[in-house]
C-alpha atoms as a PDB file:
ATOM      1  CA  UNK A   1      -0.804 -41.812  20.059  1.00  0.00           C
ATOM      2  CA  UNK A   2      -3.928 -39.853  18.483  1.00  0.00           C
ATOM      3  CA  UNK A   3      -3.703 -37.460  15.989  1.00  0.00           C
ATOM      4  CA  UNK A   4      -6.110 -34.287  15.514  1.00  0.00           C
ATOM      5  CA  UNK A   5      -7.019 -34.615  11.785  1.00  0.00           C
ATOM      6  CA  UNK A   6      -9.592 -32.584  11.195  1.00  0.00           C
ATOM      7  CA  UNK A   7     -11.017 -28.951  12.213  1.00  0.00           C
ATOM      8  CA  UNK A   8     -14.526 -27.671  11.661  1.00  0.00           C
ATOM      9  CA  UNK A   9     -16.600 -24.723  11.729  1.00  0.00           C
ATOM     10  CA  UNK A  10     -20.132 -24.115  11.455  1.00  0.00           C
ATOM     11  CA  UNK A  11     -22.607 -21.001  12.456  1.00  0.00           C
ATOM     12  CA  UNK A  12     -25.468 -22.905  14.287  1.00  0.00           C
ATOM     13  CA  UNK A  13     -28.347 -19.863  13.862  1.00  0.00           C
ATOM     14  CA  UNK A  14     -32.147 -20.618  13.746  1.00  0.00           C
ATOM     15  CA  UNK A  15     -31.753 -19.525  10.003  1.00  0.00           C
ATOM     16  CA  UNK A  16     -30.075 -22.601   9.849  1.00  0.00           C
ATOM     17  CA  UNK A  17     -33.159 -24.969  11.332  1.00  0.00           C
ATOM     18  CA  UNK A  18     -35.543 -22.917   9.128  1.00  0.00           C
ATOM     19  CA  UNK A  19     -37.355 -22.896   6.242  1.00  0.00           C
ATOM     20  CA  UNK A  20     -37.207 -20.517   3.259  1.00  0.00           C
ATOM     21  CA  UNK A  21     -40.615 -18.487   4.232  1.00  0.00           C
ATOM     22  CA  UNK A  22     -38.990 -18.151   7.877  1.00  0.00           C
ATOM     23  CA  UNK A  23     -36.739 -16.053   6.136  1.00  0.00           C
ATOM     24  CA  UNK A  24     -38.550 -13.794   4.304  1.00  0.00           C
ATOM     25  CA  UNK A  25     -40.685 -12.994   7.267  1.00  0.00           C
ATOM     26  CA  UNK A  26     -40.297 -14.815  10.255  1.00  0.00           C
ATOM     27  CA  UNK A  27     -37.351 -13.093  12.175  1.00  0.00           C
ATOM     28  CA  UNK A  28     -39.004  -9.612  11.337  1.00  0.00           C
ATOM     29  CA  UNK A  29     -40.786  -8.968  14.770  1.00  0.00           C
ATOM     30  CA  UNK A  30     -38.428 -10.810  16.916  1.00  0.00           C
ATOM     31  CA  UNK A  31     -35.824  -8.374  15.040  1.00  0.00           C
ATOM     32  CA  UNK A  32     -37.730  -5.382  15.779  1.00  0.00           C
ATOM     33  CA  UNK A  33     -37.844  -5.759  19.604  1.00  0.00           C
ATOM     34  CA  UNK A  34     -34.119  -6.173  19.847  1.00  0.00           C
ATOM     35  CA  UNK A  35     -31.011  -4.334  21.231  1.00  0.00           C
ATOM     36  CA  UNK A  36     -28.057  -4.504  18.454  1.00  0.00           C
ATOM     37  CA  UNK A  37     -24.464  -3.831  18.466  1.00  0.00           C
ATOM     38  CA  UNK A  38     -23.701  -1.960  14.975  1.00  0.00           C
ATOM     39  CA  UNK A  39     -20.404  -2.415  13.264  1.00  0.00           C
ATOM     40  CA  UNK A  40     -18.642  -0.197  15.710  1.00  0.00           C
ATOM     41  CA  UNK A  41     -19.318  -1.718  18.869  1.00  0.00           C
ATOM     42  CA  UNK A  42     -21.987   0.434  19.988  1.00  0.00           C
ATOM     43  CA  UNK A  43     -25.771  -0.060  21.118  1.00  0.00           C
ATOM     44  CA  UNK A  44     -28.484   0.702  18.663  1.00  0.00           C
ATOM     45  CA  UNK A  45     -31.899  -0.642  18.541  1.00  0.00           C
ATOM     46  CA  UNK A  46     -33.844  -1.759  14.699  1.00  0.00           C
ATOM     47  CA  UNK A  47     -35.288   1.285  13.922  1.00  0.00           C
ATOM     48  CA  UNK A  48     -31.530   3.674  14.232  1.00  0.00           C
ATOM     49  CA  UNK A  49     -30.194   0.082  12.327  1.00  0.00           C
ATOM     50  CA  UNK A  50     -32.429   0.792   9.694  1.00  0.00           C
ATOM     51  CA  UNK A  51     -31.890   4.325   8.958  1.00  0.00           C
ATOM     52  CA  UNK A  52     -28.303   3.986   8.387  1.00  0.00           C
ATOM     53  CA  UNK A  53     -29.316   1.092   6.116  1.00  0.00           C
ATOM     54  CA  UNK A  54     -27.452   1.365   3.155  1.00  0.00           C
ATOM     55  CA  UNK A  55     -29.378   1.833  -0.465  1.00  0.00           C
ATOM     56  CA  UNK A  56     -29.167  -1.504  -1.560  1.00  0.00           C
ATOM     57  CA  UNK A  57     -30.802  -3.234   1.392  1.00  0.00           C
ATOM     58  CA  UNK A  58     -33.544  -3.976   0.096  1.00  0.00           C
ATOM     59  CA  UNK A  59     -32.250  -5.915  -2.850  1.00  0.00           C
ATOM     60  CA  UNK A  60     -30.074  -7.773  -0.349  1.00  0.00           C
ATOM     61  CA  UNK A  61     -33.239  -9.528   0.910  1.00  0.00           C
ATOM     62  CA  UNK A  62     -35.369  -9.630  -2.087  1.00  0.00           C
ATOM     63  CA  UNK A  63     -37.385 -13.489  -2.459  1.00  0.00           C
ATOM     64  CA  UNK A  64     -34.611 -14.089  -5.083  1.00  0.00           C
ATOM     65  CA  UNK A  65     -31.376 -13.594  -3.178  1.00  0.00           C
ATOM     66  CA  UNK A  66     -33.017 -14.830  -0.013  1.00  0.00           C
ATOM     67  CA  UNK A  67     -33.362 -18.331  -1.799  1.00  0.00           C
ATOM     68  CA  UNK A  68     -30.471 -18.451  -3.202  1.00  0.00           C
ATOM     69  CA  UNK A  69     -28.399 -18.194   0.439  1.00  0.00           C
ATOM     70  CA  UNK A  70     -31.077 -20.782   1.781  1.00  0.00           C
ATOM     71  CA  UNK A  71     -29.525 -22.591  -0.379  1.00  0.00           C
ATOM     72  CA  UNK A  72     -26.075 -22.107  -0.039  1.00  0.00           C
ATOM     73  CA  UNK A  73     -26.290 -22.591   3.561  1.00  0.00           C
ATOM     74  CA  UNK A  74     -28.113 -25.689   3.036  1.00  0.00           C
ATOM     75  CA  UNK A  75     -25.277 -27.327   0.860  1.00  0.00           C
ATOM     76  CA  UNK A  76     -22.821 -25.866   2.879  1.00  0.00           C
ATOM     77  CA  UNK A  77     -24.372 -28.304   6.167  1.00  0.00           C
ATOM     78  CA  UNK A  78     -24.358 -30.848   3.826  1.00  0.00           C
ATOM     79  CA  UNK A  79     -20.702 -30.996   2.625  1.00  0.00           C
ATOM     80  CA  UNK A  80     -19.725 -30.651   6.696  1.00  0.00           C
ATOM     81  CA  UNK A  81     -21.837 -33.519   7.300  1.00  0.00           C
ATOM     82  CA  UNK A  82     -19.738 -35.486   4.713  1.00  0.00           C
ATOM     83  CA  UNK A  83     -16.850 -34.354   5.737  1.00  0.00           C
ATOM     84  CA  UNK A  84     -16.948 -34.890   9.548  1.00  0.00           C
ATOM     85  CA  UNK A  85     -18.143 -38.214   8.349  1.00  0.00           C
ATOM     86  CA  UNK A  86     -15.201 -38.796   6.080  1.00  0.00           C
ATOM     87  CA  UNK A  87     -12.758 -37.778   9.045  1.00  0.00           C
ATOM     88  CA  UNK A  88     -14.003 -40.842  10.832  1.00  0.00           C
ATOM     89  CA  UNK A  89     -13.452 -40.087  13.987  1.00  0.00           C
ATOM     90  CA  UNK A  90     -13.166 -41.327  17.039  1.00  0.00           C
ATOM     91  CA  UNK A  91     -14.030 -38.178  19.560  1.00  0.00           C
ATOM     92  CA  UNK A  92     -15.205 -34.639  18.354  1.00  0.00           C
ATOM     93  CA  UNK A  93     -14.049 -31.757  20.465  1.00  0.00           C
ATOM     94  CA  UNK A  94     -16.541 -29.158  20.178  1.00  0.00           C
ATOM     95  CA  UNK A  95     -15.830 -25.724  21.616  1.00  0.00           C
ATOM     96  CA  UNK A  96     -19.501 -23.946  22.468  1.00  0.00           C
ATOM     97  CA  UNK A  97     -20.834 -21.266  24.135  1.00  0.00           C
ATOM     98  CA  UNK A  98     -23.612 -21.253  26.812  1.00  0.00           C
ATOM     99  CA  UNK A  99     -25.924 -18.970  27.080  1.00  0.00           C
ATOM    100  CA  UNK A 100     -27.632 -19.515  30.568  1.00  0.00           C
ATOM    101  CA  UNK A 101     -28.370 -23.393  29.593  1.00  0.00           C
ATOM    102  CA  UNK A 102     -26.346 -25.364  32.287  1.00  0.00           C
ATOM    103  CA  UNK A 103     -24.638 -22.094  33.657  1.00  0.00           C
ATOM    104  CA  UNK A 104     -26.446 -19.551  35.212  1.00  0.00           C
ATOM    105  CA  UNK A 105     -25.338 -16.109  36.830  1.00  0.00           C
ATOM    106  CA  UNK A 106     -24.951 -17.512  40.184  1.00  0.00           C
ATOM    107  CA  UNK A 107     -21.785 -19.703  38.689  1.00  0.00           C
ATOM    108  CA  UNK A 108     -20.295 -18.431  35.317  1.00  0.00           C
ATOM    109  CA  UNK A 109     -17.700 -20.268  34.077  1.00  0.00           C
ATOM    110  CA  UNK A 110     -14.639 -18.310  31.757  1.00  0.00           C
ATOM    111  CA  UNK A 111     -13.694 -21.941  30.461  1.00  0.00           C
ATOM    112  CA  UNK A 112     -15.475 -25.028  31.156  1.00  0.00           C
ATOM    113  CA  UNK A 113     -15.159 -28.900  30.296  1.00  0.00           C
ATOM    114  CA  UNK A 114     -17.617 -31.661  30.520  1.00  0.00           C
ATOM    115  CA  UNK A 115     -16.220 -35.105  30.990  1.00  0.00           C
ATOM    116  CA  UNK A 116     -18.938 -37.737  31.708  1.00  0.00           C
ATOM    117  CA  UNK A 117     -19.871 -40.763  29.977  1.00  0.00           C
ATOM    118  CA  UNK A 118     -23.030 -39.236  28.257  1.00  0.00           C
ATOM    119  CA  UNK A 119     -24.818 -35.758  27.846  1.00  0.00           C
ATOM    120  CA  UNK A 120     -28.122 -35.830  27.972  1.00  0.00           C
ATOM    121  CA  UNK A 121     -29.914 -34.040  25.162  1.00  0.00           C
ATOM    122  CA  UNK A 122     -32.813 -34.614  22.806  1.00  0.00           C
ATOM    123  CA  UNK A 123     -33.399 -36.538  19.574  1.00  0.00           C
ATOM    124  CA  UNK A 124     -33.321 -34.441  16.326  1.00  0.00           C
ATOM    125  CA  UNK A 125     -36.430 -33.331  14.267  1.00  0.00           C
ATOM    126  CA  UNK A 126     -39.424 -34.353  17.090  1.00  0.00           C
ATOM    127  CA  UNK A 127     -42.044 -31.974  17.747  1.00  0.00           C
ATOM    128  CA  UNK A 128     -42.077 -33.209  21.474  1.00  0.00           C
ATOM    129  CA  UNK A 129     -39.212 -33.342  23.884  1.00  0.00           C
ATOM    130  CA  UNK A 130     -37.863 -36.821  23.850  1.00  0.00           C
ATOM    131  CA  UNK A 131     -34.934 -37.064  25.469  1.00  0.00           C
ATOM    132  CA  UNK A 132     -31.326 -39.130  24.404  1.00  0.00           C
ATOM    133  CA  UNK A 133     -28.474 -39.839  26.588  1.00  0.00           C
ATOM    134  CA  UNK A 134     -25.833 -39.104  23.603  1.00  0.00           C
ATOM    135  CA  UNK A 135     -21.986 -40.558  23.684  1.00  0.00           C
ATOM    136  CA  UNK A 136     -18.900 -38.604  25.064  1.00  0.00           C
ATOM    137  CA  UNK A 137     -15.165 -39.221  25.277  1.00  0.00           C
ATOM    138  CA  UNK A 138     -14.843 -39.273  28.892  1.00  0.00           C
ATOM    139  CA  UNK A 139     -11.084 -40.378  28.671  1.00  0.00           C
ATOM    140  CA  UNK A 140     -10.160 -37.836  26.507  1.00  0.00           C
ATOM    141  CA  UNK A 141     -12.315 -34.774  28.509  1.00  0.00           C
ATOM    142  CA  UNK A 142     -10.154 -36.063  31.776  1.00  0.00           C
ATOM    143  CA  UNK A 143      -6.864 -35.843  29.679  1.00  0.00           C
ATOM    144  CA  UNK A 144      -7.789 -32.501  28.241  1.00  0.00           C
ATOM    145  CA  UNK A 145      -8.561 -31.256  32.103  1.00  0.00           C
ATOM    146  CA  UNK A 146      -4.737 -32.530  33.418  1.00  0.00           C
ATOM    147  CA  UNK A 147      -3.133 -31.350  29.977  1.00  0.00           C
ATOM    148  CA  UNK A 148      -4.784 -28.048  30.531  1.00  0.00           C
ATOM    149  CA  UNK A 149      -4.483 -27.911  34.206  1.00  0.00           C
ATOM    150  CA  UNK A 150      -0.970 -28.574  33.602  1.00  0.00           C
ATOM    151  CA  UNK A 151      -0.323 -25.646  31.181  1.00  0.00           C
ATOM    152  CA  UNK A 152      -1.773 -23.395  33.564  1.00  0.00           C
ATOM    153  CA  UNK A 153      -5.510 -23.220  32.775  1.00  0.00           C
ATOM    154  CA  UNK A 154      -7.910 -22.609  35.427  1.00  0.00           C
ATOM    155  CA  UNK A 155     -10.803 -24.470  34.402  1.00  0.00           C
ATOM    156  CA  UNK A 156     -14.606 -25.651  35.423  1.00  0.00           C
ATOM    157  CA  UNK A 157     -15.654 -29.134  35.105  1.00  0.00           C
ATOM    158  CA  UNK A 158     -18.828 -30.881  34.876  1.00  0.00           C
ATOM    159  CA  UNK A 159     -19.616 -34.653  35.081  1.00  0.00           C
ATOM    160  CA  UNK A 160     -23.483 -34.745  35.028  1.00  0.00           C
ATOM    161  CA  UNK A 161     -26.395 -31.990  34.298  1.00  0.00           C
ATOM    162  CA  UNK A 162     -28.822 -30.833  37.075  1.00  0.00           C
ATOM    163  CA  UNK A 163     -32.398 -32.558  36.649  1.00  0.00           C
ATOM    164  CA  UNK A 164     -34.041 -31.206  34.068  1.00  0.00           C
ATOM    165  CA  UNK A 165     -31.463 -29.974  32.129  1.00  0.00           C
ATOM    166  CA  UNK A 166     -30.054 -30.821  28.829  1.00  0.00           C
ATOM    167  CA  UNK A 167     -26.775 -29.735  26.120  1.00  0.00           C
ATOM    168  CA  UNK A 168     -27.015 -26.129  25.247  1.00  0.00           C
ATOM    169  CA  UNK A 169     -27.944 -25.395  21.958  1.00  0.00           C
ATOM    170  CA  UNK A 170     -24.110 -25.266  20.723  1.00  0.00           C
ATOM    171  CA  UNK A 171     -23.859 -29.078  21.227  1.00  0.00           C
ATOM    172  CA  UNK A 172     -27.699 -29.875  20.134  1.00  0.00           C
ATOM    173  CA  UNK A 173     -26.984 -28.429  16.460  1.00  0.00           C
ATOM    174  CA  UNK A 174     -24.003 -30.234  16.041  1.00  0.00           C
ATOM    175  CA  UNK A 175     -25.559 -33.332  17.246  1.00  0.00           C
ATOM    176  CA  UNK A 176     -28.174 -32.412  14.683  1.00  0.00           C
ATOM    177  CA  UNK A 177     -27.511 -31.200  11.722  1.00  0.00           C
ATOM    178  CA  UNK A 178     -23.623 -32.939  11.832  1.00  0.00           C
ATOM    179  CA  UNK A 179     -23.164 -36.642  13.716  1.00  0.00           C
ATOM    180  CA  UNK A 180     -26.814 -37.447  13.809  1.00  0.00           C
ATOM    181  CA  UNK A 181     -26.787 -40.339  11.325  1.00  0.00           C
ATOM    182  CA  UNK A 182     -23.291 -41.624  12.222  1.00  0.00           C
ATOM    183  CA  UNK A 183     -22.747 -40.625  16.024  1.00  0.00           C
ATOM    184  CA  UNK A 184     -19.440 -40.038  17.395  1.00  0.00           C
ATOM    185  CA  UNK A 185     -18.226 -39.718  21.276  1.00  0.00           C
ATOM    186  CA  UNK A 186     -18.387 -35.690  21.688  1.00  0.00           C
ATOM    187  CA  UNK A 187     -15.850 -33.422  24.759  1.00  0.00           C
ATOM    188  CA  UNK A 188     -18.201 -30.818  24.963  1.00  0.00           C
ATOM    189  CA  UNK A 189     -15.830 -27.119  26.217  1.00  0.00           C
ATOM    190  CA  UNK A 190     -17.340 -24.133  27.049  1.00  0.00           C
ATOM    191  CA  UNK A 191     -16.231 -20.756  26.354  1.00  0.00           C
ATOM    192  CA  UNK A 192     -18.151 -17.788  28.399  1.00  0.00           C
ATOM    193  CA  UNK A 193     -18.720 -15.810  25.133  1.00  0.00           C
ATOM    194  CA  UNK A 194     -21.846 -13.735  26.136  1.00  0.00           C
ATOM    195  CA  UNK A 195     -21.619 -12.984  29.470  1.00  0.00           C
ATOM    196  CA  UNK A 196     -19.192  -9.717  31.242  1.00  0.00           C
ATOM    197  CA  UNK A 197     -17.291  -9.587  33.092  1.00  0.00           C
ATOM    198  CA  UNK A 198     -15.370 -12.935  32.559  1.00  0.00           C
ATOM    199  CA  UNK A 199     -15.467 -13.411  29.038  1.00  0.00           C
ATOM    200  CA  UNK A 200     -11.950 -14.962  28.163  1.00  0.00           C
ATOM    201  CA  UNK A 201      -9.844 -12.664  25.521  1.00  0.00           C
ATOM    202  CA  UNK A 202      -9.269 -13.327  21.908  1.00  0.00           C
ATOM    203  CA  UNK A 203      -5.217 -14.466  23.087  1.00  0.00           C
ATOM    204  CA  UNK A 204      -6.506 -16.667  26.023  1.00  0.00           C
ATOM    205  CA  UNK A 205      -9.297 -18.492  23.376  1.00  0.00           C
ATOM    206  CA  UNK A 206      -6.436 -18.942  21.170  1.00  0.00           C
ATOM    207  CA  UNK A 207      -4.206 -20.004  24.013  1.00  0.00           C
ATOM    208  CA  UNK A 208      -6.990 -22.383  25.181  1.00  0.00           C
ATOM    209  CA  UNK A 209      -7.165 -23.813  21.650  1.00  0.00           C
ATOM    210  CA  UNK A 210      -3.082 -24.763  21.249  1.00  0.00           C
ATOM    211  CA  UNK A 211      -3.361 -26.274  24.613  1.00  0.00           C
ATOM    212  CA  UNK A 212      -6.144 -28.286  23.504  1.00  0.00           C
ATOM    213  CA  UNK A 213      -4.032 -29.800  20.415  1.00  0.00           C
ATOM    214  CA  UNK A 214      -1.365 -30.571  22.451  1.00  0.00           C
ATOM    215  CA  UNK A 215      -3.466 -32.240  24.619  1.00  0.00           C
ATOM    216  CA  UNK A 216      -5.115 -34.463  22.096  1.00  0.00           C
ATOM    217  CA  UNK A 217      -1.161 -35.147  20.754  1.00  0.00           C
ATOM    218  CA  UNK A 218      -0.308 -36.099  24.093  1.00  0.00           C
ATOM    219  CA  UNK A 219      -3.414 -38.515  24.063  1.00  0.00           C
ATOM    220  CA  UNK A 220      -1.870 -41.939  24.632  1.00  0.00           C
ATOM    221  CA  UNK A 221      -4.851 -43.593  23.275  1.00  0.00           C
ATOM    222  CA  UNK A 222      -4.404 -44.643  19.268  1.00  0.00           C
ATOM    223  CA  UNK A 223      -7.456 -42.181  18.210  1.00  0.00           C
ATOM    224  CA  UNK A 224      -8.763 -40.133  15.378  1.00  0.00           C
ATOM    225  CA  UNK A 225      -9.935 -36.822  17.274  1.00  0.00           C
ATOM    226  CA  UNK A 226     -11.541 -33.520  15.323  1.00  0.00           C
ATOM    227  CA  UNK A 227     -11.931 -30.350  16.748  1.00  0.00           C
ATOM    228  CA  UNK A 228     -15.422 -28.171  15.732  1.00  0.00           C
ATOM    229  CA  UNK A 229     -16.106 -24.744  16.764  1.00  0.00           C
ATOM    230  CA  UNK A 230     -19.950 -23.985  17.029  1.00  0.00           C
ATOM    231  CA  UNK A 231     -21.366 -20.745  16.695  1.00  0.00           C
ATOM    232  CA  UNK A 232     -21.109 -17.376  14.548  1.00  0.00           C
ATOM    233  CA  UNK A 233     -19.680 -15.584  12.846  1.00  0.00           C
ATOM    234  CA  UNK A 234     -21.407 -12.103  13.100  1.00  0.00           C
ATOM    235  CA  UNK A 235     -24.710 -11.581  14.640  1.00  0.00           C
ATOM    236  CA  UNK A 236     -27.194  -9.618  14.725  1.00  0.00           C
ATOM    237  CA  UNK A 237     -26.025  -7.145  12.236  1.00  0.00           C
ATOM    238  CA  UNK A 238     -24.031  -9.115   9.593  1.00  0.00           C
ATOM    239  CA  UNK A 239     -20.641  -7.820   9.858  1.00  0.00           C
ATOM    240  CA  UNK A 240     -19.296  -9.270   6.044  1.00  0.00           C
ATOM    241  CA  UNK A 241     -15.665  -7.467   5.842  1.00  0.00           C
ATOM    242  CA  UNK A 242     -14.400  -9.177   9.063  1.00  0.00           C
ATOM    243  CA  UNK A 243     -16.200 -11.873   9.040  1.00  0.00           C
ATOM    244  CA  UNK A 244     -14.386 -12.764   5.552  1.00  0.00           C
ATOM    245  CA  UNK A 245     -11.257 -11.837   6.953  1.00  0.00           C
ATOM    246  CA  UNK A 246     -11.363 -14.196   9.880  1.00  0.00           C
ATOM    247  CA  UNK A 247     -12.015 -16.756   7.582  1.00  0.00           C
ATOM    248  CA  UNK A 248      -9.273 -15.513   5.323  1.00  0.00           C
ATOM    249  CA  UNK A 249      -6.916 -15.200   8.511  1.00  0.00           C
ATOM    250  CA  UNK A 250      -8.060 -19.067   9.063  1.00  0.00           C
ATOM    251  CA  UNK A 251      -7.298 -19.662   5.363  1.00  0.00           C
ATOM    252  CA  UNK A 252      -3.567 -18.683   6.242  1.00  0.00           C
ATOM    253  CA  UNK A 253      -2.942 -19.654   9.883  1.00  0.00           C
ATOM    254  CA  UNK A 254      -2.717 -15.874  10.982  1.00  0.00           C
ATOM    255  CA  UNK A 255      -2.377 -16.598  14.473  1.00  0.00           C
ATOM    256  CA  UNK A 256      -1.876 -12.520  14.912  1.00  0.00           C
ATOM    257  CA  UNK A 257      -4.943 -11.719  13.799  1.00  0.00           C
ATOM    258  CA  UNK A 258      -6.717 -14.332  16.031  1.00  0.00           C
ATOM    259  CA  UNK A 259      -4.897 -12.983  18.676  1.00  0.00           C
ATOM    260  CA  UNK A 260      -5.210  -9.381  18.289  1.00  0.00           C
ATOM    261  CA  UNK A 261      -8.647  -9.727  17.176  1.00  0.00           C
ATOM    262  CA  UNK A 262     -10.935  -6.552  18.480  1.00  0.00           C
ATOM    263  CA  UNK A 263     -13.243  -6.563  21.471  1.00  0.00           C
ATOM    264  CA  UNK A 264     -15.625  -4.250  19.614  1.00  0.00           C
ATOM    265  CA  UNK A 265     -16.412  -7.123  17.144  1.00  0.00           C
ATOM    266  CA  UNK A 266     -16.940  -9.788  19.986  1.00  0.00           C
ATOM    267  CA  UNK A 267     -20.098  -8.331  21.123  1.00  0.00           C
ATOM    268  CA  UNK A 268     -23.686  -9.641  21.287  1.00  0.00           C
ATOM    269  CA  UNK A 269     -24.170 -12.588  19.430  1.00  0.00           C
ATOM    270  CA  UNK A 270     -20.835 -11.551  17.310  1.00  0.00           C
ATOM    271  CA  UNK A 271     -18.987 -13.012  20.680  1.00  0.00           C
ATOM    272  CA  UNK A 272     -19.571 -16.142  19.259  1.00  0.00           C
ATOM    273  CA  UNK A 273     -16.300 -15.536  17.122  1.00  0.00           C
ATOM    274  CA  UNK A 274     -14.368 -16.761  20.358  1.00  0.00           C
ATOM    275  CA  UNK A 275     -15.415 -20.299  19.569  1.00  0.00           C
ATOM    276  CA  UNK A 276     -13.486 -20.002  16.268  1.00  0.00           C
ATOM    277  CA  UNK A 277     -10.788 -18.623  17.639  1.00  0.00           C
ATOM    278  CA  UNK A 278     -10.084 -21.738  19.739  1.00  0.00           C
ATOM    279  CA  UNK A 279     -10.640 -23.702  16.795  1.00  0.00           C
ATOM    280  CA  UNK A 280      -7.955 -22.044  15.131  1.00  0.00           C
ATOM    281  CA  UNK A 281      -5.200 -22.039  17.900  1.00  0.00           C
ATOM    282  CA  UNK A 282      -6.425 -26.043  17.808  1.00  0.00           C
ATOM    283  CA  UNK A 283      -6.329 -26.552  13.906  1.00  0.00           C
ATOM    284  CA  UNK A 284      -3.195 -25.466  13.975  1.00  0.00           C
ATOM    285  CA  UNK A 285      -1.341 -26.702  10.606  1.00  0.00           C
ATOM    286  CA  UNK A 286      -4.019 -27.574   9.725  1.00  0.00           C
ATOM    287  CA  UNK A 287      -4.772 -26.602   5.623  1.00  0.00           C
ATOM    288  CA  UNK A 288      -8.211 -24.836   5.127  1.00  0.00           C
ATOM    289  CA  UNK A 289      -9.827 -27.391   2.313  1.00  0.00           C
ATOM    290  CA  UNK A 290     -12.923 -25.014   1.556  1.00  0.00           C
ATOM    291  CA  UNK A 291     -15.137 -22.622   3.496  1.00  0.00           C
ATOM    292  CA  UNK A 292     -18.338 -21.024   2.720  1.00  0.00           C
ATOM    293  CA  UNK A 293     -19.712 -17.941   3.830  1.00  0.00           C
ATOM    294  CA  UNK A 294     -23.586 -16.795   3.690  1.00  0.00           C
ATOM    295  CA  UNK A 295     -24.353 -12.720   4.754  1.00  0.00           C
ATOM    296  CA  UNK A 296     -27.590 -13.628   5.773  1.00  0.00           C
ATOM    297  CA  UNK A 297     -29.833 -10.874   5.905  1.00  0.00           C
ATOM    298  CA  UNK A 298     -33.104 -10.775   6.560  1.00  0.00           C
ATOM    299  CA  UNK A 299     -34.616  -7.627   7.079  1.00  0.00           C
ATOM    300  CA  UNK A 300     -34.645  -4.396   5.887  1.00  0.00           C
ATOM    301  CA  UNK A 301     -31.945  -3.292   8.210  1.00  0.00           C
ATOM    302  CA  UNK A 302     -29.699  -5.855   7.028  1.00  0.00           C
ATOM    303  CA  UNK A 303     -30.185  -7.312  10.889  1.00  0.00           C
ATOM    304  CA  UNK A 304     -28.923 -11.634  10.176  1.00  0.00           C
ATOM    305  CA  UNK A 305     -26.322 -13.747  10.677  1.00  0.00           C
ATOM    306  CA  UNK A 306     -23.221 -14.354   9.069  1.00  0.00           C
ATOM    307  CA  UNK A 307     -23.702 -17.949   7.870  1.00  0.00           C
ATOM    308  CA  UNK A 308     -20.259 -19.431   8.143  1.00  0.00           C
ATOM    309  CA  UNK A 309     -18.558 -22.862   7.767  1.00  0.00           C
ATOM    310  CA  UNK A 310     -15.325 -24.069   7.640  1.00  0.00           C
ATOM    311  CA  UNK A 311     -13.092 -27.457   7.063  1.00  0.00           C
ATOM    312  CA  UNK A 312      -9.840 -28.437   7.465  1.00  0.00           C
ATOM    313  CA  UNK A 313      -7.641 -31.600   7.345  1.00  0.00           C
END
């Protein structure tokens, strides 16, 4: 039978594909021009996000501090990539978001899996578009459908992509930055985190998440499988205090929390959360061997990402 052995999380912002310098100054304008959701759940734009900035905001993104969370993110990637490596798996679940990629508005799926033989996407690191057909688990992605079906899920299912269209950028940074050098058979599942009115609940992402590890228990096949969730923590006003406790809840198995956890902090680019949530209900028993968490500001108004990443065996 396979066994889930391993758990992952990782944030998959730009931040994360850029340089140092891009930091200090290239998410400024792009910043400027957009909507926010502050800490309470309500709309704001940059310039009412930085007048409640708080005193110290500025020496949260001075050239010092700003290096030193480049590089903490950095060697956080790099310890994930060793450990998925380590895990040697057979099939990575990874639980993603789209945001308007393969789905658009005319068909918006609450819960989604893809189950074909490949996914096309492109090779890391090329200036150009060149395209790669990369690996998936299609036995598995079937056997997650009927184990979900079964416990009462009401899914979406792909097989192939529309011409012209390739992963969404949830599955392209994990191909990336994670199983580029040693590639492993993906089961890409999609969670509608961005888009009203269908976005699934904190206890049905959690739900999803336990079904999925029974699922891969239930797998007949004798098979290593991981499980990584792709996407936030907090974004695009770092949100520190709960984005340490999730982590902390994940640290302890709080299933409660994950359950219970509030709308208000799901919004924008914050909705990302739900990935992790279904990582959790999947992890499990799973024991939290280290995390690492980056606030990454990077403007005045403390506008960023929480840079977040997780591991468990």
């Amino acid at each position: 039978m396979a066994r889930l052995v391993a758990a992952f999380g990782s944030s998959h912002s730009p931040m994360l594909a850029s340089r140092i310098e891009d930091w200090q100054s290239g998410f400024l304008s792009r910043d400027q021009a957009r909507q926010f959701v502050d800490l309470d759940g309500n709309a704001c734009n940059y310039t009412e996000l930085l007048a409640r900035a708080p005193a110290d905001a500025m020496q949260r993104i001075a050239p010092a501090e700003l290096t030193r969370r480049h590089g903490e993110a950095m060697a956080a990637i790099a310890r994930l990539r060793d450990d998925v490596a380590s895990a040697e798996l057979d099939a990575l679940v990874v639980v993603g978001d789209d945001q308007e990629e393969l789905f658009q508005h005319d068909n918006m799926p609450a819960i989604g899996i893809y189950y074909g033989e490949t996914i096309r996407g492109r090779l890391p690191y090329q200036k150009e578009i060149v395209e790669a057909d990369y690996p998936c688990h299609a036995p598995l992605a079937r056997h997650l459908i009927a184990s979900l079906q079964q416990d009462g899920f009401d899914l979406s299912v792909m097989r192939t992509l529309a011409e012209g269209k390739r992963e969404g950028h949830a599955y392209s940074f994990v191909h990336r930055f994670y199983i580029a050098e040693r590639p492993v058979p993906i089961v890409p599942v999609f969670l509608n985190a961005y888009y009203p009115p269908n976005q699934p609940a904190p206890a049905r992402c959690l739900a999803v998440g336990e079904a999925i590890r029974r699922a891969i228990e239930a797998f007949p096949q004798d098979a290593r499988i991981g499980v990584m969730a792709s996407g936030g923590l907090s974004h695009f006003v770092v949100d520190e205090t709960f984005d340490r406790a999730l982590l902390d809840a994940l640290r302890r198995k709080d299933a409660t929390f994950f359950r219970n956890a509030p709308l208000s902090k799901l919004m924008s680019g914050s909705s990302e959360i739900r990935n992790w949530i279904c990582m959790a209900g999947a992890a499990g028993p799973l024991d939290m061997v280290w995390s690492s968490y980056v606030p990454g500001y990077r403007t005045p108004a403390l506008s960023g990402t929480g840079l977040s990443f997780a591991s468990l065996r």
